[in-house]
PDB file of N, CA and C in Angstrom:
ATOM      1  N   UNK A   1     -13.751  -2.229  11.835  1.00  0.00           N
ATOM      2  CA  UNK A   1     -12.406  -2.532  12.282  1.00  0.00           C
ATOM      3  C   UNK A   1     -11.835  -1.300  12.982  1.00  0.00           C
ATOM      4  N   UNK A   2     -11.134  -1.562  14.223  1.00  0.00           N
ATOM      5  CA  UNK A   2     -10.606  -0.120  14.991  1.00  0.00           C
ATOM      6  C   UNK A   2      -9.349   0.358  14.129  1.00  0.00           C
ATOM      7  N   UNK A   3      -8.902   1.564  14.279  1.00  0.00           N
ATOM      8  CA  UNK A   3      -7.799   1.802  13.436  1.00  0.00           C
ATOM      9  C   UNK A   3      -6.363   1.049  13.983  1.00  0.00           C
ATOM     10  N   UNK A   4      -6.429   0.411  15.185  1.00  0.00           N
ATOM     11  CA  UNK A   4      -5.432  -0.280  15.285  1.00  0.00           C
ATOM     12  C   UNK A   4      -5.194  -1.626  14.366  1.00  0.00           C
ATOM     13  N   UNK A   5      -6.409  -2.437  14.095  1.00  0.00           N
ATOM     14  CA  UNK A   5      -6.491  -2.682  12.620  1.00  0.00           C
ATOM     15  C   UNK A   5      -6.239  -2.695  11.991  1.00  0.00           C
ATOM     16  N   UNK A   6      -6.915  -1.562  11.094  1.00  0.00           N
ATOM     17  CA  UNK A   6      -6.537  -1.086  10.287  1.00  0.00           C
ATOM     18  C   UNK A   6      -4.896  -1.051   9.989  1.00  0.00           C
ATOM     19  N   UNK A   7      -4.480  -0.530  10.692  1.00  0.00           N
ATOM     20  CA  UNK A   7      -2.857  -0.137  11.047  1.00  0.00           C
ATOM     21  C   UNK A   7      -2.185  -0.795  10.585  1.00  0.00           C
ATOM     22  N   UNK A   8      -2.391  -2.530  11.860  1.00  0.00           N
ATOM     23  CA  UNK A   8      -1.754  -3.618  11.407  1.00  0.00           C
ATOM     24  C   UNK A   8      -1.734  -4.263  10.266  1.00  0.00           C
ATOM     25  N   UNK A   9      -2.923  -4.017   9.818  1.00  0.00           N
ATOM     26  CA  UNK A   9      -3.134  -4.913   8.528  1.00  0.00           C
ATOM     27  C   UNK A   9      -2.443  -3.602   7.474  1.00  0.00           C
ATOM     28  N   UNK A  10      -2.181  -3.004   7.360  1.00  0.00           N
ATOM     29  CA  UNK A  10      -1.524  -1.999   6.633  1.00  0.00           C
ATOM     30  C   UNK A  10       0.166  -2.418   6.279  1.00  0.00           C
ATOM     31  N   UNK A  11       0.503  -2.809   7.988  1.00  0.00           N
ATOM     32  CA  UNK A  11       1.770  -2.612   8.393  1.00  0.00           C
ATOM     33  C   UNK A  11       1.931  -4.282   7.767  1.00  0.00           C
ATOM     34  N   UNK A  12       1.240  -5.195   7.714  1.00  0.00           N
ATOM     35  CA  UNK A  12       1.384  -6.776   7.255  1.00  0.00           C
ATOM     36  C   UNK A  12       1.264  -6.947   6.201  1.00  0.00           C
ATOM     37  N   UNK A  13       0.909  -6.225   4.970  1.00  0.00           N
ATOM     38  CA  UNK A  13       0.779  -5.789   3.598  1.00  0.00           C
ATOM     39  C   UNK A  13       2.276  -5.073   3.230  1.00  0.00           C
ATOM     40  N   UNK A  14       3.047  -4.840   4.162  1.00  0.00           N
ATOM     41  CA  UNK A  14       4.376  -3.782   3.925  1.00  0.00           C
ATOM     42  C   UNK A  14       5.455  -4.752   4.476  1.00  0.00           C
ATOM     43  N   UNK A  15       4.935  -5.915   4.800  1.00  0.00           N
ATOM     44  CA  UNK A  15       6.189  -6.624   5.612  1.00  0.00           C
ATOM     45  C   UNK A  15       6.564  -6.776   6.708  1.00  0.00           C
ATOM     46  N   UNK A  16       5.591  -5.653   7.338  1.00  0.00           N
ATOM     47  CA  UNK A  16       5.717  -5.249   9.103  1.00  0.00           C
ATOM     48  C   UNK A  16       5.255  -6.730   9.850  1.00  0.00           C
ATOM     49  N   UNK A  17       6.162  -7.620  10.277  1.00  0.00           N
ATOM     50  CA  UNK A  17       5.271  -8.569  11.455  1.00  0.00           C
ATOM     51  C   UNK A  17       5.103  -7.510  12.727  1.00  0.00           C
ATOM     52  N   UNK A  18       4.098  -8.212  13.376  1.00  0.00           N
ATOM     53  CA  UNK A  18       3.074  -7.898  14.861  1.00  0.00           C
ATOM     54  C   UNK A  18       4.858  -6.884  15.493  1.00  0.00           C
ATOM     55  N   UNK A  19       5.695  -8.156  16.244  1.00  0.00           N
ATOM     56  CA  UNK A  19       6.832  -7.273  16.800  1.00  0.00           C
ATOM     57  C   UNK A  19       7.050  -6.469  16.395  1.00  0.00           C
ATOM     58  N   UNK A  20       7.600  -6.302  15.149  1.00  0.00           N
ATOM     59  CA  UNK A  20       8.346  -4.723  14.458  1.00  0.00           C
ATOM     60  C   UNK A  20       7.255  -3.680  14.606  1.00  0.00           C
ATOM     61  N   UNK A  21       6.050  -3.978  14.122  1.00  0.00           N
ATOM     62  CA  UNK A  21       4.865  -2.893  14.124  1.00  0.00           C
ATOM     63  C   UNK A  21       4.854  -2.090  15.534  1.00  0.00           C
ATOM     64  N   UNK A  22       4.705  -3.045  16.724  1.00  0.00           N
ATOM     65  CA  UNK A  22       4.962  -2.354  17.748  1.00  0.00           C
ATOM     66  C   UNK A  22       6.182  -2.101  18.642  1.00  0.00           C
ATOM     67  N   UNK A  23       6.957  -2.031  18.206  1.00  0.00           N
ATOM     68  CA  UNK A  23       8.183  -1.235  18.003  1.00  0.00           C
ATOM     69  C   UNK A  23       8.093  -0.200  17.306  1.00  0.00           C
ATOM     70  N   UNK A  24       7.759   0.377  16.192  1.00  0.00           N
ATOM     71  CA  UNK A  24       7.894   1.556  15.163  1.00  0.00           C
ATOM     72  C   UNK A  24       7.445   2.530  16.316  1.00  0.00           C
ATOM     73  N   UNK A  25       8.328   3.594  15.860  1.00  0.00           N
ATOM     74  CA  UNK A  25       7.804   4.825  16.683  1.00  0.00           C
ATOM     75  C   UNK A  25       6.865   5.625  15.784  1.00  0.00           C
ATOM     76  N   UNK A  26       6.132   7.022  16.559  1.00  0.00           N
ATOM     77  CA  UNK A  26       5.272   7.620  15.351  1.00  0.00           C
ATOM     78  C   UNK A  26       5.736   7.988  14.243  1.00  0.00           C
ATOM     79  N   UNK A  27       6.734   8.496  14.617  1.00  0.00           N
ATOM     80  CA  UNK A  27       7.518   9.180  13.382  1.00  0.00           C
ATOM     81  C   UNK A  27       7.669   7.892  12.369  1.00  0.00           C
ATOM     82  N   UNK A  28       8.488   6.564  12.762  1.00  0.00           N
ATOM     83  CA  UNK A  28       8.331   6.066  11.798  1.00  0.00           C
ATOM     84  C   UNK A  28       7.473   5.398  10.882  1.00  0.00           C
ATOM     85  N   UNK A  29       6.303   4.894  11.780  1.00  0.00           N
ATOM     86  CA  UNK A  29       4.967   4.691  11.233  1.00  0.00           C
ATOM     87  C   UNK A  29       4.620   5.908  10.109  1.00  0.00           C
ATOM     88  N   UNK A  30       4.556   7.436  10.250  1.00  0.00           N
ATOM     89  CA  UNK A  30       4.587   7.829   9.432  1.00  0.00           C
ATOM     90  C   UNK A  30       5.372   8.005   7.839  1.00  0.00           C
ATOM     91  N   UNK A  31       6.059   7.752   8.272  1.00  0.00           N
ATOM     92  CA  UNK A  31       7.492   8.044   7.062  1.00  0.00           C
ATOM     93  C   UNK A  31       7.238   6.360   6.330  1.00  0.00           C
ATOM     94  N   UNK A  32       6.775   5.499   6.685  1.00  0.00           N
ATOM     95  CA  UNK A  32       6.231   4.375   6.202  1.00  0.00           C
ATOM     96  C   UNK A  32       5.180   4.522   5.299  1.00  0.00           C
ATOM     97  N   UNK A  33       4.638   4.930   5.802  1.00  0.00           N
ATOM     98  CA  UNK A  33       2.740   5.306   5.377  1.00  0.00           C
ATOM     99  C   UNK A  33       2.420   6.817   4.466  1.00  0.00           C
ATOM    100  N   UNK A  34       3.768   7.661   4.635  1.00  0.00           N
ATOM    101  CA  UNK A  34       3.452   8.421   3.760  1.00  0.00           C
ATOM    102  C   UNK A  34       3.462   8.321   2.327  1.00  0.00           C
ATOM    103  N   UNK A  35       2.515   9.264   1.861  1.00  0.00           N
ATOM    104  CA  UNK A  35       2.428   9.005   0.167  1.00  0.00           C
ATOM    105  C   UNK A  35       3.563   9.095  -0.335  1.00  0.00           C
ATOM    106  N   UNK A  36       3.830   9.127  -2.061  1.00  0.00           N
ATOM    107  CA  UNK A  36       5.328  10.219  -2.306  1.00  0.00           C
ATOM    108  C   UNK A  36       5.245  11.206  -2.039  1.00  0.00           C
ATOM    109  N   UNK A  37       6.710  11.950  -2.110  1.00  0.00           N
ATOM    110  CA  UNK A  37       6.733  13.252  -2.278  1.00  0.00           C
ATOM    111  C   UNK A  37       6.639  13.604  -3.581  1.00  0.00           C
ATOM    112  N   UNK A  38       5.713  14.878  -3.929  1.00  0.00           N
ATOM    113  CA  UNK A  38       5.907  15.097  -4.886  1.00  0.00           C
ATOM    114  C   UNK A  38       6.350  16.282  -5.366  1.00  0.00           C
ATOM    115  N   UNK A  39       7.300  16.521  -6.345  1.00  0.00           N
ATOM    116  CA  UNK A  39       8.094  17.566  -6.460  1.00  0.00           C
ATOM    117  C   UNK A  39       7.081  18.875  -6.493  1.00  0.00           C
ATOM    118  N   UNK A  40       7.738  20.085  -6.681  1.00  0.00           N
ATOM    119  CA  UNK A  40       6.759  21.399  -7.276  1.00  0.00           C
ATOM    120  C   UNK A  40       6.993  21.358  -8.581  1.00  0.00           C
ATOM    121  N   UNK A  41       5.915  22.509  -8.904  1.00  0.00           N
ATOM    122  CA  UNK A  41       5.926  22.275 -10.688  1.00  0.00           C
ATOM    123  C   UNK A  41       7.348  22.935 -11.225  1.00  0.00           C
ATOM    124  N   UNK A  42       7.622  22.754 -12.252  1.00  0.00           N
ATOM    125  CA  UNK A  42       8.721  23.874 -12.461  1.00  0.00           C
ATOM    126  C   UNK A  42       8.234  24.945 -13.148  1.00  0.00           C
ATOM    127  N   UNK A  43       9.107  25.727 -12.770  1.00  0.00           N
ATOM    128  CA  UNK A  43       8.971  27.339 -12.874  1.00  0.00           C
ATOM    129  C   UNK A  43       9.365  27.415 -14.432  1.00  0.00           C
ATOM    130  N   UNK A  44       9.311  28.629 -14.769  1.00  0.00           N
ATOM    131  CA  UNK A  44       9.232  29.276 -16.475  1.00  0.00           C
ATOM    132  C   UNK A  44      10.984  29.123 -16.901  1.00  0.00           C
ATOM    133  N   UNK A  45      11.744  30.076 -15.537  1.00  0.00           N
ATOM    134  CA  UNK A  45      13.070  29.616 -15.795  1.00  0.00           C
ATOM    135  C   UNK A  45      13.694  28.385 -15.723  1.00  0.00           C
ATOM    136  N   UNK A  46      13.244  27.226 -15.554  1.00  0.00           N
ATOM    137  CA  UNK A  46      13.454  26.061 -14.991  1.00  0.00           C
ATOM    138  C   UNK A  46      13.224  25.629 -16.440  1.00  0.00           C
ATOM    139  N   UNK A  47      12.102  25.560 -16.825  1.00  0.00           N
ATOM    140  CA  UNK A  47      11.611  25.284 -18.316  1.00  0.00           C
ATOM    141  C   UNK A  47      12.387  25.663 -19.240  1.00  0.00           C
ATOM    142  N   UNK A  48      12.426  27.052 -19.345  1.00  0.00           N
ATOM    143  CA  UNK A  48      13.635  27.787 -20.416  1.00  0.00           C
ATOM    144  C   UNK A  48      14.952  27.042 -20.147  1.00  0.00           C
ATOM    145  N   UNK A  49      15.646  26.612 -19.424  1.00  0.00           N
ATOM    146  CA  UNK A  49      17.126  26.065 -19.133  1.00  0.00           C
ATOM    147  C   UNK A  49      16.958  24.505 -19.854  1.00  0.00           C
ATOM    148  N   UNK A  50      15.885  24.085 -19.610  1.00  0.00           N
ATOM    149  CA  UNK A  50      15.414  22.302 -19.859  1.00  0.00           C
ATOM    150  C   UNK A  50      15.115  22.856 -21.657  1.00  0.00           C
ATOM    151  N   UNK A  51      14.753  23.671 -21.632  1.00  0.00           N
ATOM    152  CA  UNK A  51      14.384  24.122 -23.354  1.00  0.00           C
ATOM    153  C   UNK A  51      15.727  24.070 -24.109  1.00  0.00           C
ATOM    154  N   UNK A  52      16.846  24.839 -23.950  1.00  0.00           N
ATOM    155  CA  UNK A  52      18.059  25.364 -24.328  1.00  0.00           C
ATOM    156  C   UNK A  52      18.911  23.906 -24.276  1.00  0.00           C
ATOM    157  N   UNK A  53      19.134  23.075 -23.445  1.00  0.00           N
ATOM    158  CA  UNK A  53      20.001  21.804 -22.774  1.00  0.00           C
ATOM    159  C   UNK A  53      18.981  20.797 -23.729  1.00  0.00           C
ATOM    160  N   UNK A  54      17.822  20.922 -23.992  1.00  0.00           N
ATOM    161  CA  UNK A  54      17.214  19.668 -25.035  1.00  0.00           C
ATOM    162  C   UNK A  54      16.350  19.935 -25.971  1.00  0.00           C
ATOM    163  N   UNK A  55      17.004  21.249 -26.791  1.00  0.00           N
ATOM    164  CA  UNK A  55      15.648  21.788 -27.711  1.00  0.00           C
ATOM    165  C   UNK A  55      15.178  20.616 -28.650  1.00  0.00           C
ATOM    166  N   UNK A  56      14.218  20.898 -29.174  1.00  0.00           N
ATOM    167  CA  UNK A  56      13.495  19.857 -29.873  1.00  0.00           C
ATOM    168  C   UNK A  56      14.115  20.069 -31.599  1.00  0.00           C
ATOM    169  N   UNK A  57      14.075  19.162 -31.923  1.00  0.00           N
ATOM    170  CA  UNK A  57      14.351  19.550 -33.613  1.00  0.00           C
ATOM    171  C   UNK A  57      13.490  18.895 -34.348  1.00  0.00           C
TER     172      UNK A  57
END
């Protein structure tokens, strides 16, 4: 299958009909198709503050 294909059938799994698909610009094709974001880990002070606000008992 060519990746235009691919694409579509991506974009028809998401709701995209044929028109809208080719309409999307790159940018939005991407921002569609991207994974999550995923946060960074938290840091030691980040931890210590989450420690103090919900210590364990």
């Amino acid at each position: 299958m060519t990746p235009w294909g691919e694409m579509m059938q991506a974009a028809a799994r998401m709701g995209v009909g044929p028109e809208g698909f080719w309409r999307l610009s790159l940018k939005e094709w991407r921002m569609l198709t991207a994974g999550p974001v995923q946060a960074a880990p938290l840091g030691r002070g980040e931890l210590e503050r989450m420690q103090e606000m919900w210590p364990d008992d």
